[in-house]
Protein backbone atom coordinates (compact mmCIF):
# COMPACT_ATOMS: atom_id res chain seq x y z
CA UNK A 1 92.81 64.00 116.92
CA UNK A 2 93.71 61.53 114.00
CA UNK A 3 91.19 61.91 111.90
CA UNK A 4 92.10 65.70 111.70
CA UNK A 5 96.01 64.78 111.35
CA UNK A 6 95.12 62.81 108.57
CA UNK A 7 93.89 65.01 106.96
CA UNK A 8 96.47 67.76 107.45
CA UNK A 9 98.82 65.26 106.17
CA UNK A 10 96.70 65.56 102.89
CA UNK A 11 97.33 68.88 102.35
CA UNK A 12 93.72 69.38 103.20
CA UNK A 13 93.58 72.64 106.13
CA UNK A 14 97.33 73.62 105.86
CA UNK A 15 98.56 76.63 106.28
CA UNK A 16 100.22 78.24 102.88
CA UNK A 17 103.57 79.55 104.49
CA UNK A 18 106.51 81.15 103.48
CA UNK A 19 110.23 81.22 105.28
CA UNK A 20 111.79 84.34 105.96
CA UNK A 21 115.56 83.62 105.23
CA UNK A 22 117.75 81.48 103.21
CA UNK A 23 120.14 81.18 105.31
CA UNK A 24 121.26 77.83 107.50
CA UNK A 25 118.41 78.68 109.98
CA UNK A 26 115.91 79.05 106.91
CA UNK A 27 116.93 75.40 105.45
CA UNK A 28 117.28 73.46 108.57
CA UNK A 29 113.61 74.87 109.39
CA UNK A 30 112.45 74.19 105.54
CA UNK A 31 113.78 70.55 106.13
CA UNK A 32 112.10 70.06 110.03
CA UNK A 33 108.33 71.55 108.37
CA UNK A 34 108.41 69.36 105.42
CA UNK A 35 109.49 66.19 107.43
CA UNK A 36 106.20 66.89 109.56
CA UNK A 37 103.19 67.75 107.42
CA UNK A 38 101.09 67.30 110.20
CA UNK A 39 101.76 70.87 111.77
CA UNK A 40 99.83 72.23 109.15
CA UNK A 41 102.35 74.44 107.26
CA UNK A 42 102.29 73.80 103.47
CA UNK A 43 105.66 75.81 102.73
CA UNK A 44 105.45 78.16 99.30
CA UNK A 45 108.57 79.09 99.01
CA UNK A 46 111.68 81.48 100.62
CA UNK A 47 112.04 85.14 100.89
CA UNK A 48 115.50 85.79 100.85
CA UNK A 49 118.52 87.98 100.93
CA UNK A 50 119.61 88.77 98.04
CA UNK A 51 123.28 86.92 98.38
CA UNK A 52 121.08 83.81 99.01
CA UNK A 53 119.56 83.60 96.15
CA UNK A 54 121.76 81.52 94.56
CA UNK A 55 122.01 79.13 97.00
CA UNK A 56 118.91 78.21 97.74
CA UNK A 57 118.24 78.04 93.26
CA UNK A 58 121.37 75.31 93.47
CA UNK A 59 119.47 73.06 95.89
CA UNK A 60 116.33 73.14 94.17
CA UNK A 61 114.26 75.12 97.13
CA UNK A 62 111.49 77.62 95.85
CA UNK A 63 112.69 81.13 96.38
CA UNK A 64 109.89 83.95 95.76
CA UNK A 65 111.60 86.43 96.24
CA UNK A 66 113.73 88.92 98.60
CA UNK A 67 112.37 90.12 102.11
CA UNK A 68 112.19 93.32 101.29
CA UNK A 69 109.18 92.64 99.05
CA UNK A 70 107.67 90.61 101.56
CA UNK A 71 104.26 92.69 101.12
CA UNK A 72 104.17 91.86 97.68
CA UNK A 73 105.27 88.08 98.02
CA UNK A 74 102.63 87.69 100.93
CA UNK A 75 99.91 89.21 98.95
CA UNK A 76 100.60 87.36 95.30
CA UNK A 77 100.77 83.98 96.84
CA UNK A 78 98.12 84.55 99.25
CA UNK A 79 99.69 83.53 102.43
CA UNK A 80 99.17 82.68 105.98
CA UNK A 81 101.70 81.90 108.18
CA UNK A 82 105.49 84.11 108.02
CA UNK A 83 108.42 81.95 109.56
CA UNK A 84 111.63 84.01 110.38
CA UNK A 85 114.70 82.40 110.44
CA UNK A 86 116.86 85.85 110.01
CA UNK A 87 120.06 85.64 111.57
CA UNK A 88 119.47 86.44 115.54
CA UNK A 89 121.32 90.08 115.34
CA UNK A 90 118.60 91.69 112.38
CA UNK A 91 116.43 92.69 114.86
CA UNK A 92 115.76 95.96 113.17
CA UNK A 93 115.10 94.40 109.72
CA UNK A 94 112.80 92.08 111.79
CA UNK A 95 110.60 94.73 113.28
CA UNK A 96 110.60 96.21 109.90
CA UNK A 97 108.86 93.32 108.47
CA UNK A 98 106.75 93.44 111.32
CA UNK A 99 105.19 96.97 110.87
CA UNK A 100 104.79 96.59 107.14
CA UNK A 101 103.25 93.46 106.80
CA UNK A 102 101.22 94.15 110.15
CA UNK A 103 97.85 94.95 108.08
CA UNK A 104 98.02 91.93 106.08
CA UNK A 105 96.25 89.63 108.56
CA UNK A 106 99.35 87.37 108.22
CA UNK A 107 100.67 84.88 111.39
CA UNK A 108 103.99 85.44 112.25
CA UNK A 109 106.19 83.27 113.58
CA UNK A 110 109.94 83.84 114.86
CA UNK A 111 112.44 81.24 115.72
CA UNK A 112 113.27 82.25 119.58
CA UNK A 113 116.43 83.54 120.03
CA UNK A 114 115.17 86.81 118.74
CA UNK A 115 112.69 86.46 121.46
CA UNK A 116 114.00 89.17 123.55
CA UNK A 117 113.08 91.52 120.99
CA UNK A 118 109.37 90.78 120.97
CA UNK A 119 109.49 90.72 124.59
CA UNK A 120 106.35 90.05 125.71
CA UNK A 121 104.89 89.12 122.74
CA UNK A 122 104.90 85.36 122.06
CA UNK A 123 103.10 82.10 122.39
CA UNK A 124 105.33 79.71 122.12
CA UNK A 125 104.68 76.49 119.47
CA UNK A 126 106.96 73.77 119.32
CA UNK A 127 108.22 72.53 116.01
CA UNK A 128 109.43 69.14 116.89
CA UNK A 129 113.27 70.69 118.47
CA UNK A 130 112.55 74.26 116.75
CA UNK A 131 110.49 76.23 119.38
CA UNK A 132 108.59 78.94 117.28
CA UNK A 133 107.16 82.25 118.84
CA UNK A 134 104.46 83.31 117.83
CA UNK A 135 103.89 87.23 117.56
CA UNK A 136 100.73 89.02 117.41
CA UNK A 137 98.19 86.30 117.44
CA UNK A 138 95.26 87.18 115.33
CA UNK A 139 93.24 89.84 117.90
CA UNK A 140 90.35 90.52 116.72
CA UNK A 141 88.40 89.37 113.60
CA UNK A 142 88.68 92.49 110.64
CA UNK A 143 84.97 92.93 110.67
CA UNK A 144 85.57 93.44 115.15
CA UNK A 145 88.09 95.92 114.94
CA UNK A 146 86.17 98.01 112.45
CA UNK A 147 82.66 97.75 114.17
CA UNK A 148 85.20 98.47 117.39
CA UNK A 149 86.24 101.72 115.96
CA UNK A 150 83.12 102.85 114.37
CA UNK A 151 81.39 102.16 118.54
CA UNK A 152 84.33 104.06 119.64
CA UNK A 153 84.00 107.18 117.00
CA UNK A 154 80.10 107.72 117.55
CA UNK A 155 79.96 107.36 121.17
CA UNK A 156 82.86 109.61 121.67
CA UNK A 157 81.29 112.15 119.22
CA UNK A 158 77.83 111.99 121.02
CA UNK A 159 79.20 112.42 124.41
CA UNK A 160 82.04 115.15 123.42
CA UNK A 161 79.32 117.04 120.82
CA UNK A 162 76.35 115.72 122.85
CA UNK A 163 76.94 117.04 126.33
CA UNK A 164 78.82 119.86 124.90
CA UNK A 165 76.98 122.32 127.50
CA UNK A 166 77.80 120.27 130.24
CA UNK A 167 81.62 120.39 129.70
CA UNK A 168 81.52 123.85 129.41
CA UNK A 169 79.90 124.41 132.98
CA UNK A 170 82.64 121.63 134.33
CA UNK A 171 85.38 124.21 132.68
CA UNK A 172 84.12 127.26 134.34
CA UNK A 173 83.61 125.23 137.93
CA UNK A 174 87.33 124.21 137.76
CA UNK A 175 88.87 127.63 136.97
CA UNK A 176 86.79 129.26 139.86
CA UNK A 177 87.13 126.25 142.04
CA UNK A 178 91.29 126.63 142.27
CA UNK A 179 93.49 128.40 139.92
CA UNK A 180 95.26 127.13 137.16
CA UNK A 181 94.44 125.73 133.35
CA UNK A 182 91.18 123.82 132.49
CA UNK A 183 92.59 120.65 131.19
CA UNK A 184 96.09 118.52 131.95
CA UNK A 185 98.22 116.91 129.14
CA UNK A 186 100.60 114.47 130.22
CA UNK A 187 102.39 111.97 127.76
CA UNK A 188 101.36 107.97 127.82
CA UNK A 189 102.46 105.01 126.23
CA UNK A 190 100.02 103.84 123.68
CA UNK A 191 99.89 100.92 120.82
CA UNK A 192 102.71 99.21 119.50
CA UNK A 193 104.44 101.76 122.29
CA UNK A 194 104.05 105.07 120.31
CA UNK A 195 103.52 108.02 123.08
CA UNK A 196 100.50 110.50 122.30
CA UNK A 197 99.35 113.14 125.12
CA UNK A 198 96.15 112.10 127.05
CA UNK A 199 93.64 114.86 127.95
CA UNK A 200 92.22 115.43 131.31
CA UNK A 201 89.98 117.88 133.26
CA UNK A 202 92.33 119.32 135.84
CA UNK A 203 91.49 117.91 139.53
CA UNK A 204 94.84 118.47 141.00
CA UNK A 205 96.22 121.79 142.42
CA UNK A 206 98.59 123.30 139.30
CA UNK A 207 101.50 121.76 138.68
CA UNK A 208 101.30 119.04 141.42
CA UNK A 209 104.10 117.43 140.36
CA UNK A 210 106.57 119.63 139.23
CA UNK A 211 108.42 119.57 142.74
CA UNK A 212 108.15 116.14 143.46
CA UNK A 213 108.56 113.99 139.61
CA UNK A 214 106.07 111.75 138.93
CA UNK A 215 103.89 110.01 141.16
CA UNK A 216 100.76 108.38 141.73
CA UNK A 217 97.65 109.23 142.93
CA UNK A 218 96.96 108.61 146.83
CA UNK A 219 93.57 107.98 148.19
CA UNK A 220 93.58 110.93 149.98
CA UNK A 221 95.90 112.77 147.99
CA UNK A 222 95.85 116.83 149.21
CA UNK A 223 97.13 117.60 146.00
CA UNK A 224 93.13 117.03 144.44
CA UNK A 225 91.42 120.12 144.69
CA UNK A 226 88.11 120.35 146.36
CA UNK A 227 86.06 119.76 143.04
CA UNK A 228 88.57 117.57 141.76
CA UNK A 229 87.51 115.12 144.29
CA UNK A 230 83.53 115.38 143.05
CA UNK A 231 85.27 114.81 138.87
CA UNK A 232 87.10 112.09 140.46
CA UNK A 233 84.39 110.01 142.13
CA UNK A 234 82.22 110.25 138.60
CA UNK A 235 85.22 110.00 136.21
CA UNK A 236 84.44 113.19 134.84
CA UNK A 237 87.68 114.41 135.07
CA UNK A 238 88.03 111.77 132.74
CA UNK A 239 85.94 112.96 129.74
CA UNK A 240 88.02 114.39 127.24
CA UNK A 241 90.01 111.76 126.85
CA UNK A 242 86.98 110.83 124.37
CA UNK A 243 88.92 113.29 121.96
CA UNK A 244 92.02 111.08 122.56
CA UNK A 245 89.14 108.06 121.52
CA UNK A 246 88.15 110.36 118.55
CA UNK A 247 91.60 110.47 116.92
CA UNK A 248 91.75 107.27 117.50
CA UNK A 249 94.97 107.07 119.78
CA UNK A 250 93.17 105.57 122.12
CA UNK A 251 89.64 103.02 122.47
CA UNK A 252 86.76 103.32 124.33
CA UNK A 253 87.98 99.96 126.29
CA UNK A 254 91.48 98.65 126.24
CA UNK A 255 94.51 98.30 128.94
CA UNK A 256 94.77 101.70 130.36
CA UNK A 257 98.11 103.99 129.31
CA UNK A 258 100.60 104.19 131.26
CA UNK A 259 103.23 107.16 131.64
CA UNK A 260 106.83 106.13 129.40
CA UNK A 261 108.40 106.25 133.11
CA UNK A 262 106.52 103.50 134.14
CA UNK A 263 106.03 101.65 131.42
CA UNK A 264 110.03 101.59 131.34
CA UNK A 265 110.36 100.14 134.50
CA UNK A 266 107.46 97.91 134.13
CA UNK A 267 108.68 96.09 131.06
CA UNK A 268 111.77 95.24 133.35
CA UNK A 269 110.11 94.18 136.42
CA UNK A 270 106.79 92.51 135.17
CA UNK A 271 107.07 89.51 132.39
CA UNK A 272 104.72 90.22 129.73
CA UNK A 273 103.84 93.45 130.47
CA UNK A 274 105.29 94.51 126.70
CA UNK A 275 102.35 92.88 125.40
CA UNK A 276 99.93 94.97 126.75
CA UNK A 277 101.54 97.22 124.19
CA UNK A 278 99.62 95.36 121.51
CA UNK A 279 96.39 96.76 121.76
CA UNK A 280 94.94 100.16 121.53
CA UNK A 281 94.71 101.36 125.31
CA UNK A 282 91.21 102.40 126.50
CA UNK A 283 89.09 104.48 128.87
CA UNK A 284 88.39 101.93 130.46
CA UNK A 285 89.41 97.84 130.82
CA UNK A 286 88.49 94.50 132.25
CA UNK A 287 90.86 95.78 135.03
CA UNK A 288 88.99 98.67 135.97
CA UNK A 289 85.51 96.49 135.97
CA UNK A 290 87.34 94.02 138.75
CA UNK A 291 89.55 96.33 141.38
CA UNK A 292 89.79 99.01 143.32
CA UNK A 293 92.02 101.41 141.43
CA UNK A 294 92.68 104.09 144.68
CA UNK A 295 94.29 101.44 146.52
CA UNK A 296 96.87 103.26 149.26
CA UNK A 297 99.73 102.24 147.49
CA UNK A 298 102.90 103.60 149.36
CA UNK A 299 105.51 101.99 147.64
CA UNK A 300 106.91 100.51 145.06
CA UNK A 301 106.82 96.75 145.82
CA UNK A 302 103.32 97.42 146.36
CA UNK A 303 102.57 99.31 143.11
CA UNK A 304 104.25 96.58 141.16
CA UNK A 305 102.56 93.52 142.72
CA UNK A 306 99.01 95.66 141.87
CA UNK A 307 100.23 96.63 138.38
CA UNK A 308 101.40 93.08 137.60
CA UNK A 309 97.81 92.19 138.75
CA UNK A 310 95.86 94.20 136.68
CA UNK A 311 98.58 93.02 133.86
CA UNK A 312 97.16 89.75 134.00
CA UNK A 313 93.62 91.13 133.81
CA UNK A 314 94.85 93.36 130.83
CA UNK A 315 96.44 90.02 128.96
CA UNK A 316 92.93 88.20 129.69
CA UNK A 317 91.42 90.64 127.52
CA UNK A 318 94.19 90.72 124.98
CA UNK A 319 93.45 86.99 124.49
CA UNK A 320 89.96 87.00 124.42
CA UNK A 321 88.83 90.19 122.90
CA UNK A 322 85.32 90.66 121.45
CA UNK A 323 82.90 92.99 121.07
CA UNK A 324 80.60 90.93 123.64
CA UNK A 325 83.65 91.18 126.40
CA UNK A 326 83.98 95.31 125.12
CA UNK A 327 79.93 95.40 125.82
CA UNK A 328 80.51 93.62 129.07
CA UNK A 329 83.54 95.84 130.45
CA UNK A 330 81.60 98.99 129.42
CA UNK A 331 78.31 98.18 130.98
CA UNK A 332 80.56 97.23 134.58
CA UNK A 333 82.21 100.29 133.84
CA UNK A 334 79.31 102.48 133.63
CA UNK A 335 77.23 100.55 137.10
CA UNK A 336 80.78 100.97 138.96
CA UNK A 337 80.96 105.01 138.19
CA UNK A 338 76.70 104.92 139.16
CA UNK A 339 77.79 102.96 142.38
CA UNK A 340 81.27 104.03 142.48
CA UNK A 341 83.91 101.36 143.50
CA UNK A 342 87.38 101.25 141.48
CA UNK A 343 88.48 104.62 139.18
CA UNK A 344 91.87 106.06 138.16
């Protein structure tokens, strides 16, 4: 309370920040963060364009500068928070300073009406009349996300390597159980919305879909073939999608991927869903641990209210990831295959 604003308004706990353009947007919010020291921004300086300069020299305001050696500026002055004030139609240079500055563990704030471009993405924090957006809170601690990956590389190897006999009896089952390949590729939507191809064991009849576009899985769908159904109920069909873990497209727990079909419409229909986009999707998530994933969904009102459920689940993680919640969601995950309840 006060005795922490007080000392913000020292200069003690602020946050070293630089603006992202000098243009009218850039000085009006220069003006607003230096009128309130006690939101914690301690402002270094501008990064510019270039025909800015000048302007911003003449009124005696720090420019470091341009924005497209934000990396460099970011670094040397050892910053925290990034405020954009770029006019509202640079959405492209925008993004570009997103993905190159995205390892650098910086906060990045965006003044809202380039909202709609980080869909999804954004708490909001209100700078006395200048709503910023936040984008890409900090996830995960550096020293998480590394001890994340390194869980996600050995298990994977142990159970791919490991059971390596096992998989090859599953193979041989599956091609005499129903003809047709051993594994199914399909595309899916993973971070930051790149697509990569997610590996299955087949447990569908060949080429279920090709007559019919894509569609999800009923409970009793005929299209599963008779072993398909056994894969299913154990989530072995299920298991090389640790190679997908391996290569590190996907994570042993995370939102799961969607198809780009879905995901499309989803981003329209369901607020937030975007941000799911964020994170590296998994094997397995907090939504898997808390429904029923072969629900008889028949249409689509009724696929979107139970995506837009487990959206919220997926967000709920986003927020609060840790490698205690990963534990958690994997230890659920591995009593609900045992006991089997949810799947898919």
């Amino acid at each position: 309370g006060g005795h922490h604003r007080s000392l913000v308004v020292q200069g003690v706990g602020r946050h070293r920040t630089v603006i992202v353009g000098g243009g009218e947007r850039g000085q009006r919010l220069f003006q607003q963060v230096n009128i309130f020291p006690a939101l914690g921004h301690q402002i270094v300086g501008f990064a510019c364009q270039a025909h800015e300069e000048s302007e911003l020299a003449s009124r005696g305001l720090p420019v470091l500068g341009e924005v497209k050696q934000l990396p460099r500026i970011l670094r040397e002055h050892e910053v925290d928070d990034v405020l954009i004030a770029l006019p509202t139609d640079s959405h492209q240079q925008i993004l570009d300073i997103l993905s190159r500055c995205n390892s650098l563990g910086v906060r990045f704030y965006i003044l809202p009406d380039l909202y709609d471009i980080v869909t999804g993405q954004a708490r909001t924090n209100q700078i006395y009349g200048f709503p910023l957006v936040e984008i890409s809170p900090g996830l995960m601690p550096s020293w998480e996300r590394k001890t994340k990956r390194l869980m996600d590389i050995m298990a994977s190897a142990l159970i791919l390597f490991g059971l390596a006999p096992l998989w090859l009896i599953v193979a041989v089952i599956i091609k005499l159980d129903s003809k047709g390949p051993v594994f199914f590729h399909q595309e899916r939507v993973g971070k930051n919305g790149k697509t990569f191809i997610i590996h299955k064991f087949r447990s569908m009849v060949a080429d279920a879909e090709s007559s019919t576009g894509p569609v999800w899985a009923k409970q009793n769908d005929p299209r599963i073939t008779r072993f398909g159904r056994f894969m299913r109920r154990f989530r072995i069909d299920e298991v090389p999608q640790f190679w997908n873990v391996l290569k590190g497209e996907m994570s042993l727990v995370g939102p799961r991927p969607e198809r780009p079909f879905f995901v499309e419409m989803f981003k329209k229909r369901i607020p937030l869903y975007a941000r799911r986009l964020r994170v590296c999707p998994g094997l397995t998530g907090w939504a898997q641990t808390k429904q029923d994933n072969i629900s008889p969904l028949n249409d689509l009102e009724e696929k979107l209210t139970y995506e837009a459920e487990k959206v919220r689940y997926d967000l709920g993680y986003i927020e609060n990831m840790s490698l205690r919640m990963d534990l958690k969601i994997l230890l659920r995950t591995i009593w609900v295959v045992i006991f089997g309840k949810g799947a898919r």
